[in-house]
PDB file of N, CA and C in Angstrom:
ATOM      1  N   UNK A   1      30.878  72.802 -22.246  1.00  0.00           N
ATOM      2  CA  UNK A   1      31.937  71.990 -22.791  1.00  0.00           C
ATOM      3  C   UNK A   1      31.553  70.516 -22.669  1.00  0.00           C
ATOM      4  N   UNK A   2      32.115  69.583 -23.783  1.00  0.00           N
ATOM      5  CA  UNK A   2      31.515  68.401 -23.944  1.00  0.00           C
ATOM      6  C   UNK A   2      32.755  67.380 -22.795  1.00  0.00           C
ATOM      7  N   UNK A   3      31.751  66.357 -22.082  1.00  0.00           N
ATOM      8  CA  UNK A   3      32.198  65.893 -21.196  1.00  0.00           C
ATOM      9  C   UNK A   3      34.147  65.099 -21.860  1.00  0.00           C
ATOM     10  N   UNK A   4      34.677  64.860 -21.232  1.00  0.00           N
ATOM     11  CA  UNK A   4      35.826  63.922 -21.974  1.00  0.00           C
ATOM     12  C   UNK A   4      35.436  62.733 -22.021  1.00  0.00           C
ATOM     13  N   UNK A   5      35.980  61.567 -23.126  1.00  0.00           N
ATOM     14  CA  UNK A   5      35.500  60.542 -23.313  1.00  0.00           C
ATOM     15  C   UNK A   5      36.841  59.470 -22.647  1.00  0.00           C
ATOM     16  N   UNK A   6      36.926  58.354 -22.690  1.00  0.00           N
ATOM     17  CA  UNK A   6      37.444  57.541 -22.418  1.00  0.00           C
ATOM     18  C   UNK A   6      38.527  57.210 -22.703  1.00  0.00           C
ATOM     19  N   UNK A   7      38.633  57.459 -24.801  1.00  0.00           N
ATOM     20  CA  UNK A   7      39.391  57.406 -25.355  1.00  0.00           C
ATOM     21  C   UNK A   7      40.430  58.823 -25.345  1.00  0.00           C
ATOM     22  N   UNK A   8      40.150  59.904 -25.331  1.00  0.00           N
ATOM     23  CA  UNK A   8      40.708  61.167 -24.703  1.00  0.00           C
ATOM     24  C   UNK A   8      41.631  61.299 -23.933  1.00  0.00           C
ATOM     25  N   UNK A   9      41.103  60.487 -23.042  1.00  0.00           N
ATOM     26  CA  UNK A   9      41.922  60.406 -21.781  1.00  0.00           C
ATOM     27  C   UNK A   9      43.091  59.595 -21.775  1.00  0.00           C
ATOM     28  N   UNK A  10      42.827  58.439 -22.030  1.00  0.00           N
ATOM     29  CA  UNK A  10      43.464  57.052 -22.370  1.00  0.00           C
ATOM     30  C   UNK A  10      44.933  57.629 -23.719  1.00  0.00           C
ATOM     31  N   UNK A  11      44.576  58.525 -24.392  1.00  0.00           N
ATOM     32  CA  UNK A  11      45.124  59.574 -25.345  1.00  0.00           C
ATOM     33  C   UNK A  11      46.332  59.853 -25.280  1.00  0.00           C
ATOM     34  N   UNK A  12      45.808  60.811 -23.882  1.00  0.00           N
ATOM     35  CA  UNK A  12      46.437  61.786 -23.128  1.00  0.00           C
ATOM     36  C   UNK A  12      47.619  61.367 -22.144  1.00  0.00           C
ATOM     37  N   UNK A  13      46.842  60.314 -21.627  1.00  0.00           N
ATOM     38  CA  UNK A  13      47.447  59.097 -20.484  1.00  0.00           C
ATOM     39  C   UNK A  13      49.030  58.438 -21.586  1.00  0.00           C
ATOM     40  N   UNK A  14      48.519  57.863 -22.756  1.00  0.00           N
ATOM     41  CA  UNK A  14      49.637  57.006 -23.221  1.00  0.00           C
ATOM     42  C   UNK A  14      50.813  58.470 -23.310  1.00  0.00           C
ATOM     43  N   UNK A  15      50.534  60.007 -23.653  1.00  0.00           N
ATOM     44  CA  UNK A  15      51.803  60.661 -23.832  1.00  0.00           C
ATOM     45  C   UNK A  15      52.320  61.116 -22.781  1.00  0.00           C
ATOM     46  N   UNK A  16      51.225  61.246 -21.437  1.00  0.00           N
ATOM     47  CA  UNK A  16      51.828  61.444 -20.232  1.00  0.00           C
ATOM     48  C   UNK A  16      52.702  60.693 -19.666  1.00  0.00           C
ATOM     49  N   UNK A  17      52.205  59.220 -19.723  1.00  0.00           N
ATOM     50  CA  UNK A  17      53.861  58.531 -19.512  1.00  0.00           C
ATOM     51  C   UNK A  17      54.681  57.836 -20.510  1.00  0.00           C
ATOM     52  N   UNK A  18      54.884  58.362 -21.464  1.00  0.00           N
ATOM     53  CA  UNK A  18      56.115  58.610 -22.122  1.00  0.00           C
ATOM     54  C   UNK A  18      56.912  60.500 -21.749  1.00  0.00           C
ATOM     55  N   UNK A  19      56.235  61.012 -21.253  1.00  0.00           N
ATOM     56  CA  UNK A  19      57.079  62.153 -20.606  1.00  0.00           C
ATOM     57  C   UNK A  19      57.640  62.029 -19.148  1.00  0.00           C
ATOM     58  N   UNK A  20      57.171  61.184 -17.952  1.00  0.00           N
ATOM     59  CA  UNK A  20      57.458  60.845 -17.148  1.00  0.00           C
ATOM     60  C   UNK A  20      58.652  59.951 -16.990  1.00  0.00           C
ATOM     61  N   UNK A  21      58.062  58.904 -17.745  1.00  0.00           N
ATOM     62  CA  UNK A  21      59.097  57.140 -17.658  1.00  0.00           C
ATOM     63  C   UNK A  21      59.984  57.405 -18.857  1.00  0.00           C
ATOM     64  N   UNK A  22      60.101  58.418 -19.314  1.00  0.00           N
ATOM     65  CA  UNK A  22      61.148  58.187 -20.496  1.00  0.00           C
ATOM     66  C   UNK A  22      61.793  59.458 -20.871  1.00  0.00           C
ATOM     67  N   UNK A  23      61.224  60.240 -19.975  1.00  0.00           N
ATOM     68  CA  UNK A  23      61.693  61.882 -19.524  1.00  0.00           C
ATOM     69  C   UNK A  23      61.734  62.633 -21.334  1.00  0.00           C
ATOM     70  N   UNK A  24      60.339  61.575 -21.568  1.00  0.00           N
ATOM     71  CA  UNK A  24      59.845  63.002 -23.114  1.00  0.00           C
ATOM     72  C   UNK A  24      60.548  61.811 -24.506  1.00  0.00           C
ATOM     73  N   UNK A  25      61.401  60.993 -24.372  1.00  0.00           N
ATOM     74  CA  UNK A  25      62.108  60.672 -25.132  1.00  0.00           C
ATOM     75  C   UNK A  25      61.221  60.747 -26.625  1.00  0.00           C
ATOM     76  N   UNK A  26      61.647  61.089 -27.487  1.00  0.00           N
ATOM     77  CA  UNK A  26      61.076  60.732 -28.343  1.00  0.00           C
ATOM     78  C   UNK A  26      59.907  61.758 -28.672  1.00  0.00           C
ATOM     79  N   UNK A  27      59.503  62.707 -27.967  1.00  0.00           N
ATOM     80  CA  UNK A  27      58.276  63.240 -27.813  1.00  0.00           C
ATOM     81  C   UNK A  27      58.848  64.345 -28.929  1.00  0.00           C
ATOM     82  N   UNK A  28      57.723  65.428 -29.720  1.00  0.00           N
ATOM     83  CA  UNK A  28      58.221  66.931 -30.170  1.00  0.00           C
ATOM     84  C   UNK A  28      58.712  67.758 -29.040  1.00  0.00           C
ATOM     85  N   UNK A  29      58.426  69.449 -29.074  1.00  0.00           N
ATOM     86  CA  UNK A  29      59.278  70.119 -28.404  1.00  0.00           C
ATOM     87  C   UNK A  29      57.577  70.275 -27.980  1.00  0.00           C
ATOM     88  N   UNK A  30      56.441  70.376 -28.670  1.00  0.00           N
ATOM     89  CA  UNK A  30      55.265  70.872 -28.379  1.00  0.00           C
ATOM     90  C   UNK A  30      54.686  69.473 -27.784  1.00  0.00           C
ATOM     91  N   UNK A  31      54.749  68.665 -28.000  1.00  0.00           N
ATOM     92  CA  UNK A  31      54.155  68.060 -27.284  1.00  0.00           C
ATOM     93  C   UNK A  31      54.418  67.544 -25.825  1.00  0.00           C
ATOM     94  N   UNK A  32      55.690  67.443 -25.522  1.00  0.00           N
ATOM     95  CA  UNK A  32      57.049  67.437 -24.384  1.00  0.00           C
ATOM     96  C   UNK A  32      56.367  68.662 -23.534  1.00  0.00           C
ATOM     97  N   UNK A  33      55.903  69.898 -24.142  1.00  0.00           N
ATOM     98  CA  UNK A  33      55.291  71.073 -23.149  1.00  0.00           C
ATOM     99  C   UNK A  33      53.932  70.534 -23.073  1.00  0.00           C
ATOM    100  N   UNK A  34      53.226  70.323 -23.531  1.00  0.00           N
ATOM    101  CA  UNK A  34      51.503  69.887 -23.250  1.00  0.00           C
ATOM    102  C   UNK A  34      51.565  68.714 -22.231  1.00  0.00           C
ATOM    103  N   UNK A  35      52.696  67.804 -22.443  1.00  0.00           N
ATOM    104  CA  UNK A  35      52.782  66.611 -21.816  1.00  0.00           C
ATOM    105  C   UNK A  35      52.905  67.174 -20.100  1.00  0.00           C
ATOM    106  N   UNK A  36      53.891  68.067 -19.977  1.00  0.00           N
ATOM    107  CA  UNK A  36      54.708  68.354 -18.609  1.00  0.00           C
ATOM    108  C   UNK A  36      53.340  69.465 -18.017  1.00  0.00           C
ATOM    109  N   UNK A  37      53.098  70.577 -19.067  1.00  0.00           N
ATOM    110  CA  UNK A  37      51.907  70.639 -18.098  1.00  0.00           C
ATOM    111  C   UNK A  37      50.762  70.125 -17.082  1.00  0.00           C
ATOM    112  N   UNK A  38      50.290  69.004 -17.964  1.00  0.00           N
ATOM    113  CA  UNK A  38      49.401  67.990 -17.099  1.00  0.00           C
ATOM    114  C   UNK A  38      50.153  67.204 -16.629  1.00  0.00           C
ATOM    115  N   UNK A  39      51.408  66.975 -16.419  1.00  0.00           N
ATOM    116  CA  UNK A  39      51.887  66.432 -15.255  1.00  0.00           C
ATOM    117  C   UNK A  39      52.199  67.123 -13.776  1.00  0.00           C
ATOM    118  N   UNK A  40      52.225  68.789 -14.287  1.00  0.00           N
ATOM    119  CA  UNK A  40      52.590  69.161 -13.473  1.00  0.00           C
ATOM    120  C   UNK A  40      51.190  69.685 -12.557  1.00  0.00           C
ATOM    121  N   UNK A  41      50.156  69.476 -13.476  1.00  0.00           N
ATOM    122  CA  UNK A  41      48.863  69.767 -12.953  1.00  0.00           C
ATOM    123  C   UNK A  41      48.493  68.475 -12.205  1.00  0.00           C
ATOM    124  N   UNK A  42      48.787  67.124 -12.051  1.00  0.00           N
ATOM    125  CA  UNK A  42      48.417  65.838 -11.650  1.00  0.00           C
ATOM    126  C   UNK A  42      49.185  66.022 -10.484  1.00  0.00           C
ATOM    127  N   UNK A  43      50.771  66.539 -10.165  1.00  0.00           N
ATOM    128  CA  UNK A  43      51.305  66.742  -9.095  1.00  0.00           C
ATOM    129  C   UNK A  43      50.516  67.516  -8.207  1.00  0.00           C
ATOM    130  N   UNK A  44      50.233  68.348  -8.944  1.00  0.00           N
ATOM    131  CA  UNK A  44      49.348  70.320  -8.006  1.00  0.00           C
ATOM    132  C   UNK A  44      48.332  69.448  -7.105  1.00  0.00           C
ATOM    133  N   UNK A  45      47.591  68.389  -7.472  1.00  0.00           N
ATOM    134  CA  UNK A  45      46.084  68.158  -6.678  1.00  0.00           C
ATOM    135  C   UNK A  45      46.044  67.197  -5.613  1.00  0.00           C
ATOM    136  N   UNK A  46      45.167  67.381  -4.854  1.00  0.00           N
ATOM    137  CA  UNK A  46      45.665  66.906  -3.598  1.00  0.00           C
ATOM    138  C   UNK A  46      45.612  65.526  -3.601  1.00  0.00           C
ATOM    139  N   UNK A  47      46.178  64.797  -2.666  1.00  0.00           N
ATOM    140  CA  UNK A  47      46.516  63.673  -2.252  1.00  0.00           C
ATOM    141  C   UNK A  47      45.710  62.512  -2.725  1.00  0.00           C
ATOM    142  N   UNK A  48      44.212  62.946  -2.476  1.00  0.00           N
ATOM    143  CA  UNK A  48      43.761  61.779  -2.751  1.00  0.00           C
ATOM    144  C   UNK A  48      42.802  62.050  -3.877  1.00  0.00           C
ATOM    145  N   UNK A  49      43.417  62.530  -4.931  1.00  0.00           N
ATOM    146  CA  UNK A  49      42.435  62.750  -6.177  1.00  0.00           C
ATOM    147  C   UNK A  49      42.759  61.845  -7.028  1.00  0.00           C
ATOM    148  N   UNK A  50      43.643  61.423  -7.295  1.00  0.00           N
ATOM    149  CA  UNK A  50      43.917  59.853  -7.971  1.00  0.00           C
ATOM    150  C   UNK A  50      44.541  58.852  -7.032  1.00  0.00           C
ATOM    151  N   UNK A  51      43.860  57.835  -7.079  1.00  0.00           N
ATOM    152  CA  UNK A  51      44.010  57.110  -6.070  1.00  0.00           C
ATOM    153  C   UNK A  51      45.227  56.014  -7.186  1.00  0.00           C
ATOM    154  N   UNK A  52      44.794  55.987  -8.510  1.00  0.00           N
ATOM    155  CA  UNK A  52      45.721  54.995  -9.427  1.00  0.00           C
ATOM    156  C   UNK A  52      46.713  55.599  -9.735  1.00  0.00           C
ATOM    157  N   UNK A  53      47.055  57.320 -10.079  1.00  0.00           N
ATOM    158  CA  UNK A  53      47.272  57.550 -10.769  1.00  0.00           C
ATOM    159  C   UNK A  53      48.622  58.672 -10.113  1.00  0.00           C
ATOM    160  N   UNK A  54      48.149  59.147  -8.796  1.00  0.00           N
ATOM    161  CA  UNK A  54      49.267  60.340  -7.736  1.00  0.00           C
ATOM    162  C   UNK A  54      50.263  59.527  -8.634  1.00  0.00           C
ATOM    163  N   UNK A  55      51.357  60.562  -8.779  1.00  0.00           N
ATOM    164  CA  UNK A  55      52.872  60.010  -8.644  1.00  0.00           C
ATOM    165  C   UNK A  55      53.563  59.372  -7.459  1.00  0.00           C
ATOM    166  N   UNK A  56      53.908  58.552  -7.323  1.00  0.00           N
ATOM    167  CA  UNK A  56      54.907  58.085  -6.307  1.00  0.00           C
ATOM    168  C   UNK A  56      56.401  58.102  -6.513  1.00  0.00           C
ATOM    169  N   UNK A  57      57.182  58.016  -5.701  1.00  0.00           N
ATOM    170  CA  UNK A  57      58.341  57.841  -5.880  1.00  0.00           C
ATOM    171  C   UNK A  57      59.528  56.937  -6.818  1.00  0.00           C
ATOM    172  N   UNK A  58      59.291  55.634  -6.842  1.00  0.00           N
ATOM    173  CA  UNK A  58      59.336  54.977  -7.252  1.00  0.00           C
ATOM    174  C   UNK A  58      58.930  54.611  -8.406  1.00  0.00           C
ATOM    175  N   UNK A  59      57.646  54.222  -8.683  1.00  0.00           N
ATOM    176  CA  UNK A  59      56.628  54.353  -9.551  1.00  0.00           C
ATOM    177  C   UNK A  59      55.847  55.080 -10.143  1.00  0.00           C
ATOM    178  N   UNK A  60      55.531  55.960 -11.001  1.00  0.00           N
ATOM    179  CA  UNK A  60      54.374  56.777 -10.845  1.00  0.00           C
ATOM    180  C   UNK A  60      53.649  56.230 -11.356  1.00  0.00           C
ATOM    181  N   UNK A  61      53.961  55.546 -12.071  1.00  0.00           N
ATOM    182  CA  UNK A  61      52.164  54.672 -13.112  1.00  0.00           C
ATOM    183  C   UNK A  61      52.433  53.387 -12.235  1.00  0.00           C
ATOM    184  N   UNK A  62      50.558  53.540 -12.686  1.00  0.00           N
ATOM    185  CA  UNK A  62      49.884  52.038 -11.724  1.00  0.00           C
ATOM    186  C   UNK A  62      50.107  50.770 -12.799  1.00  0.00           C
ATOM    187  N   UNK A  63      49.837  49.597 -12.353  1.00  0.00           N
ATOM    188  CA  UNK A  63      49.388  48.329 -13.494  1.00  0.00           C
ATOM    189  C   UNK A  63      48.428  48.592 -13.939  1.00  0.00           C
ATOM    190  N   UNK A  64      47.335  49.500 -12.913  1.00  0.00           N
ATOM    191  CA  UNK A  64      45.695  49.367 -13.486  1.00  0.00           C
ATOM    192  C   UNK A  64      45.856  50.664 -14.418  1.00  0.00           C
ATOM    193  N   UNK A  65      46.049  50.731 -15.416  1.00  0.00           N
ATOM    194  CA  UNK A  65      46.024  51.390 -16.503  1.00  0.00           C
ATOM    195  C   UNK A  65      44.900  51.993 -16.824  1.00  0.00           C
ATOM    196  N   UNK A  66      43.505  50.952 -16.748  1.00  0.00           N
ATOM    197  CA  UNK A  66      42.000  51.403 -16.656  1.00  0.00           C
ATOM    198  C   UNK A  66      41.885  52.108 -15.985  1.00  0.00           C
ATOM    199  N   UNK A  67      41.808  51.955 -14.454  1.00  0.00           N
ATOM    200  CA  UNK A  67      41.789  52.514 -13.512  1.00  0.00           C
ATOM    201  C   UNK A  67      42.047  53.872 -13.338  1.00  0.00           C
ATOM    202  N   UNK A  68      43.392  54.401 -13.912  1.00  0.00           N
ATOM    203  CA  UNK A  68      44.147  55.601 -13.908  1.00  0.00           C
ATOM    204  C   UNK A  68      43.490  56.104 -14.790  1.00  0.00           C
ATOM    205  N   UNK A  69      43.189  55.509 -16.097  1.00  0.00           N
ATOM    206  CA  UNK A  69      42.292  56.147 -17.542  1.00  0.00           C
ATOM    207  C   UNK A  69      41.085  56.860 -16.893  1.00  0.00           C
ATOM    208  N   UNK A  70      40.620  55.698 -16.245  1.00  0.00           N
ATOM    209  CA  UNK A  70      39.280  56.340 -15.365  1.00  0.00           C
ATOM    210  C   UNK A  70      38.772  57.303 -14.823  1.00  0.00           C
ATOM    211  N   UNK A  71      39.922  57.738 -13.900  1.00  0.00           N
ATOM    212  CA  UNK A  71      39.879  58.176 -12.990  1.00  0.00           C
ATOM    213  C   UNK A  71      40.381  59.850 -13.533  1.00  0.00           C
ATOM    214  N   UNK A  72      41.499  59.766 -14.689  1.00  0.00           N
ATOM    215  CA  UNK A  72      41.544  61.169 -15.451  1.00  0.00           C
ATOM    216  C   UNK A  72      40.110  61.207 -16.073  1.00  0.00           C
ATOM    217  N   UNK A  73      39.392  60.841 -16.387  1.00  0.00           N
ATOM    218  CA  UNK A  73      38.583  60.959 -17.537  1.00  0.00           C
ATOM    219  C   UNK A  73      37.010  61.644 -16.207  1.00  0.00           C
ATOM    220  N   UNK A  74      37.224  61.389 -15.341  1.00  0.00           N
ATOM    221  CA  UNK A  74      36.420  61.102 -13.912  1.00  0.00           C
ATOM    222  C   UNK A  74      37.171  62.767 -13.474  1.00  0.00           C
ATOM    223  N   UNK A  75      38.087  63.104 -13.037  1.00  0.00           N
ATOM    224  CA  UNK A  75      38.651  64.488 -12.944  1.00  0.00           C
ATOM    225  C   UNK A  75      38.240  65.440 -13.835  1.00  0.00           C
ATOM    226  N   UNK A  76      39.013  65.133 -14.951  1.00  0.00           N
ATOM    227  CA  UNK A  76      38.917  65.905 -16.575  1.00  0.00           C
ATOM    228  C   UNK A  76      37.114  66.011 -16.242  1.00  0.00           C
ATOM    229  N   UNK A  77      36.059  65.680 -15.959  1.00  0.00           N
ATOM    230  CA  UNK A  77      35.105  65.940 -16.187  1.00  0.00           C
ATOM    231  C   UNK A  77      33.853  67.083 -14.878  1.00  0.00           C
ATOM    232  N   UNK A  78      35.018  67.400 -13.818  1.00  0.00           N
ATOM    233  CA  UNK A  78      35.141  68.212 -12.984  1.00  0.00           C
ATOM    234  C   UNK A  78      35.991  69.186 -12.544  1.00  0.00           C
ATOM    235  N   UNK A  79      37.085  69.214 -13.547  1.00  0.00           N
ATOM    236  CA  UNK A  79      37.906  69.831 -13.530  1.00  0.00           C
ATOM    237  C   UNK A  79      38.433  70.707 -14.483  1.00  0.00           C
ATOM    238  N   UNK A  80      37.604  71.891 -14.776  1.00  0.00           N
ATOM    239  CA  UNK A  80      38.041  72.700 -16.144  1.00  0.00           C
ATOM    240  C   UNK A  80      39.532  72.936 -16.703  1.00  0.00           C
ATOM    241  N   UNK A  81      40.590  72.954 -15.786  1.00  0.00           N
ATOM    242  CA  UNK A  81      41.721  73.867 -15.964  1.00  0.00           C
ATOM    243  C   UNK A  81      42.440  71.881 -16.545  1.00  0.00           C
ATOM    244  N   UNK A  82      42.305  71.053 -15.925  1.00  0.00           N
ATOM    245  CA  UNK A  82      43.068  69.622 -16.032  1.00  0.00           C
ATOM    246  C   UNK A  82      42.463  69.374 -17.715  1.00  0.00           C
ATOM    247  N   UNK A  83      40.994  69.352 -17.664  1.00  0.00           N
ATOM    248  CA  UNK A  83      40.414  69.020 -18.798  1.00  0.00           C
ATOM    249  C   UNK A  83      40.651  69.780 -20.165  1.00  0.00           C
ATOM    250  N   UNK A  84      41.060  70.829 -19.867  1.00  0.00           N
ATOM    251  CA  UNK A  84      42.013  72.115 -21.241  1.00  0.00           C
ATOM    252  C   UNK A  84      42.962  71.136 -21.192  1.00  0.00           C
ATOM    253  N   UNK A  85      43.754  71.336 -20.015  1.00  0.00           N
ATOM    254  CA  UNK A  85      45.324  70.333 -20.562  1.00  0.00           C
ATOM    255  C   UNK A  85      45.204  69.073 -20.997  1.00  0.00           C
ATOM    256  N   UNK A  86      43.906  68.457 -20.923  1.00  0.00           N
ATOM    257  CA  UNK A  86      43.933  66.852 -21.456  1.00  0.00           C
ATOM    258  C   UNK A  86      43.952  66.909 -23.052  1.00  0.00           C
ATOM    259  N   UNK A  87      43.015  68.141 -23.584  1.00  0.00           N
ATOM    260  CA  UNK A  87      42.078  68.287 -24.371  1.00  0.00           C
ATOM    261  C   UNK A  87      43.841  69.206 -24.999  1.00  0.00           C
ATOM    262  N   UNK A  88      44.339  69.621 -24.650  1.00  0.00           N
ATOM    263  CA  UNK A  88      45.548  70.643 -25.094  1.00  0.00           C
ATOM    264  C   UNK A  88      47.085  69.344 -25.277  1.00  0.00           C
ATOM    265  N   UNK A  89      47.167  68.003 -24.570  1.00  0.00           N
ATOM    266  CA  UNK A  89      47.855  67.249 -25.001  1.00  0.00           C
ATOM    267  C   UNK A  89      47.660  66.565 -26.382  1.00  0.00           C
ATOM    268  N   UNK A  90      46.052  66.185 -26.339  1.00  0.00           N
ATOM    269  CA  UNK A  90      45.428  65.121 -27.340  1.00  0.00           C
ATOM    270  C   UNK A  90      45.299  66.044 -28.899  1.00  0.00           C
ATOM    271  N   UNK A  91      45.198  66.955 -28.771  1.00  0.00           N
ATOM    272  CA  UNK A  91      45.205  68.413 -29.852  1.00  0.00           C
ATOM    273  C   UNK A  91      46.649  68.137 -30.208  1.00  0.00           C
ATOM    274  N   UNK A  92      47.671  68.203 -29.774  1.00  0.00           N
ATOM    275  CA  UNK A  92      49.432  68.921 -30.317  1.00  0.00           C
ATOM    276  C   UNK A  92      49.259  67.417 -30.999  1.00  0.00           C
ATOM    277  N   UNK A  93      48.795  66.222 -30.178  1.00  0.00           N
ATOM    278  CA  UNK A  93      49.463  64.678 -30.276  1.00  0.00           C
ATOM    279  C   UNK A  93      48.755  64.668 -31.365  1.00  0.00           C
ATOM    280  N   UNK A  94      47.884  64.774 -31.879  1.00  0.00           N
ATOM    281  CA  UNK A  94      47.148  64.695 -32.969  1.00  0.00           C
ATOM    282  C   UNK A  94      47.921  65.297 -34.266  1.00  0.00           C
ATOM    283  N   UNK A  95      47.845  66.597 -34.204  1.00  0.00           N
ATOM    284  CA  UNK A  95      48.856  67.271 -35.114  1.00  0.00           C
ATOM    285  C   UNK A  95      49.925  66.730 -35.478  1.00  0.00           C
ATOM    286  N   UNK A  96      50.952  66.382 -34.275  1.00  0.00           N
ATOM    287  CA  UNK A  96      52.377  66.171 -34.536  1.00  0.00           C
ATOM    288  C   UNK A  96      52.570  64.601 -34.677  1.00  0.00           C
ATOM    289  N   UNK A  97      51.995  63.923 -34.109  1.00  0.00           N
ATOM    290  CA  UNK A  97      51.545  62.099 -34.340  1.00  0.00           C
ATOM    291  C   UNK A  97      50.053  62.121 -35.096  1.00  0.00           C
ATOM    292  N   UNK A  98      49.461  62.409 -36.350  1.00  0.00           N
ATOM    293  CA  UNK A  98      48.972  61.655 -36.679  1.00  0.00           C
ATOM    294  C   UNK A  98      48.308  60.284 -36.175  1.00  0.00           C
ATOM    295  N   UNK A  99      49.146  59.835 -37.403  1.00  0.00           N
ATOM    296  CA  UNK A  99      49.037  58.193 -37.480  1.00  0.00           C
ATOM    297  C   UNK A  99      49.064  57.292 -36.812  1.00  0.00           C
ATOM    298  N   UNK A 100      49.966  57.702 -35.382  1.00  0.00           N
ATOM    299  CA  UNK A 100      50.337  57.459 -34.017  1.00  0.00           C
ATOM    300  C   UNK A 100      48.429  57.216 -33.132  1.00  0.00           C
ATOM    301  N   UNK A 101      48.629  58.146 -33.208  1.00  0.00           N
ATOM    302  CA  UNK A 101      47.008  58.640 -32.592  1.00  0.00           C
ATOM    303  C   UNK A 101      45.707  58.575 -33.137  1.00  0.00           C
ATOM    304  N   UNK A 102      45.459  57.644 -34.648  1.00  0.00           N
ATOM    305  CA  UNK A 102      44.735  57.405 -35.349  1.00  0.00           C
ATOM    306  C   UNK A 102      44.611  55.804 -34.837  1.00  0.00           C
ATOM    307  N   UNK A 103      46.102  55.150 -34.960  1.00  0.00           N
ATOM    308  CA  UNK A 103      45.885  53.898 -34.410  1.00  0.00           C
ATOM    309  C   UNK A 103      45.728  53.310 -33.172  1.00  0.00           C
ATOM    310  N   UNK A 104      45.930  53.887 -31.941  1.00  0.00           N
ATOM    311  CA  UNK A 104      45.933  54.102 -31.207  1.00  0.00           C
ATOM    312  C   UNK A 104      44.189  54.089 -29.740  1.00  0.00           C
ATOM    313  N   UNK A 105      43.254  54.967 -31.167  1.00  0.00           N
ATOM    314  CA  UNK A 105      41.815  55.254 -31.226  1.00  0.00           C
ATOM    315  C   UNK A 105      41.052  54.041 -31.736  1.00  0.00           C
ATOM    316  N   UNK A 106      41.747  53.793 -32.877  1.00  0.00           N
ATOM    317  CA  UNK A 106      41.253  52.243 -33.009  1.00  0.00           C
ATOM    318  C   UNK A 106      41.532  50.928 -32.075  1.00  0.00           C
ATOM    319  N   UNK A 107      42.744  51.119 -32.214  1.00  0.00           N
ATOM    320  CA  UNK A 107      42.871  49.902 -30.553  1.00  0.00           C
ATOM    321  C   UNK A 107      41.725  50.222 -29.677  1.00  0.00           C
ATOM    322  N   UNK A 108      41.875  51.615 -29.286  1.00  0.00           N
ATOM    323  CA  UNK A 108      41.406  51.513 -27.816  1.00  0.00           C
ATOM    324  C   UNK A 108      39.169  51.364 -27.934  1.00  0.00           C
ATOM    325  N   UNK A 109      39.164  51.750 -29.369  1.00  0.00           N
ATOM    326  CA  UNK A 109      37.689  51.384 -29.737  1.00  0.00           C
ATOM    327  C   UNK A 109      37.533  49.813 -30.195  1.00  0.00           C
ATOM    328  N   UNK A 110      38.510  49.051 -30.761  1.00  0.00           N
ATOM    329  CA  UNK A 110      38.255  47.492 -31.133  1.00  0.00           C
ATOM    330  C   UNK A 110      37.984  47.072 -29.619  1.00  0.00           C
ATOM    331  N   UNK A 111      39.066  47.717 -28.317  1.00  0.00           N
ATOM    332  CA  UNK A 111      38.859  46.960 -26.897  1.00  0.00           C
ATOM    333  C   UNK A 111      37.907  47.080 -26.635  1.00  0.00           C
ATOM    334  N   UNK A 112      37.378  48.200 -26.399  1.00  0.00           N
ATOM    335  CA  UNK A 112      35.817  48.944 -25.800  1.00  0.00           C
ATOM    336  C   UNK A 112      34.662  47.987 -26.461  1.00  0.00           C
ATOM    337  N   UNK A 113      34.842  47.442 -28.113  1.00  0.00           N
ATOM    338  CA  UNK A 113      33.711  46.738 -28.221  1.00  0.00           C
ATOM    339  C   UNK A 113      33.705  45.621 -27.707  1.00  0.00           C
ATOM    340  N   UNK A 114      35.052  45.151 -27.481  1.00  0.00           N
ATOM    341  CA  UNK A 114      34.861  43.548 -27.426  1.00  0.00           C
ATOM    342  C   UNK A 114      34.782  43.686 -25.820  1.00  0.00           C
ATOM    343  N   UNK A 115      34.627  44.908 -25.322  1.00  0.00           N
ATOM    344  CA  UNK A 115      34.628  44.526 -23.706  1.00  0.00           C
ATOM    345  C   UNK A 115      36.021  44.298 -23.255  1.00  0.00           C
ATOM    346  N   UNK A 116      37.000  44.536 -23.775  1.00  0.00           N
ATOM    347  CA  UNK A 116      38.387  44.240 -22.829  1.00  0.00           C
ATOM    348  C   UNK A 116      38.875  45.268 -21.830  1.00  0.00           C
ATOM    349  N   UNK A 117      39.701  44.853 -21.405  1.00  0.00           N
ATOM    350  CA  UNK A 117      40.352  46.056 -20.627  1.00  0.00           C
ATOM    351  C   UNK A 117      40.891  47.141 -21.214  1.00  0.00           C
ATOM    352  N   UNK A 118      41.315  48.185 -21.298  1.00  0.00           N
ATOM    353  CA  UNK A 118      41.998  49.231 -21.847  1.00  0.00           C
ATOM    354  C   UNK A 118      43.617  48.860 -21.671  1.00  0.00           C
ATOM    355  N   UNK A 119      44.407  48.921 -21.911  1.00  0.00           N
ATOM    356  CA  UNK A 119      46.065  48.845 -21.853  1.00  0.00           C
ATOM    357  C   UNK A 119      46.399  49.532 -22.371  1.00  0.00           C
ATOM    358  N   UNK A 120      47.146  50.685 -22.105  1.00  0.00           N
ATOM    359  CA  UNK A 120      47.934  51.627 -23.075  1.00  0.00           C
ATOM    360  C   UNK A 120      49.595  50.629 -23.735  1.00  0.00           C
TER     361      UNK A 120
END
């Protein structure tokens, strides 16, 4: 299986928290399930497998946005069962957002050339 890329992740990341911080708002019925799976798979792993990215109480997303991108994309690439669900969010989001997720790929490739940070 081909490693996950950056943008994949980063993908995956922008629908994961819109299912968290906005409890799905807005999401399909299929993508709302792809979303909650890999959240519920990010809960399952232990403590210190995302250091940006664990849920907390309060907060669950970091500022470092990169960081967290990273660090899924850094998992997802040791982790078969996380990397289906990354690869199983970015699949529905594709289908059911399009255009959403077309532009989205371009942002996050205009940043990558010019060297910026990633920001979802």
């Amino acid at each position: 299986m081909e490693p996950i890329e950056l943008t994949v992740a980063a993908i995956a990341y922008h629908f994961l928290t819109k299912y968290v911080e906005k409890a799905g708002e807005g999401l399909s019925e299929k993508t709302f399930e792809q979303a909650g799976k890999l959240w519920q798979r990010v809960k399952g792993m232990p403590g210190d497998t995302f250091r940006a990215l664990k849920p907390a109480q309060e907060n669950p997303f970091p500022e470092d946005f990169e960081r967290a991108i990273r660090e899924m994309e850094a998992v997802a690439n040791q982790d078969l069962e996380f990397k289906q669900d990354i690869i199983d969010v970015v699949a529905v989001a594709k289908e059911e957002y399009p255009e959403y997720v077309k532009n989205l790929e371009a942002k996050l490739e205009q940043m990558k050339s010019q060297g910026g940070v990633i920001n979802c």
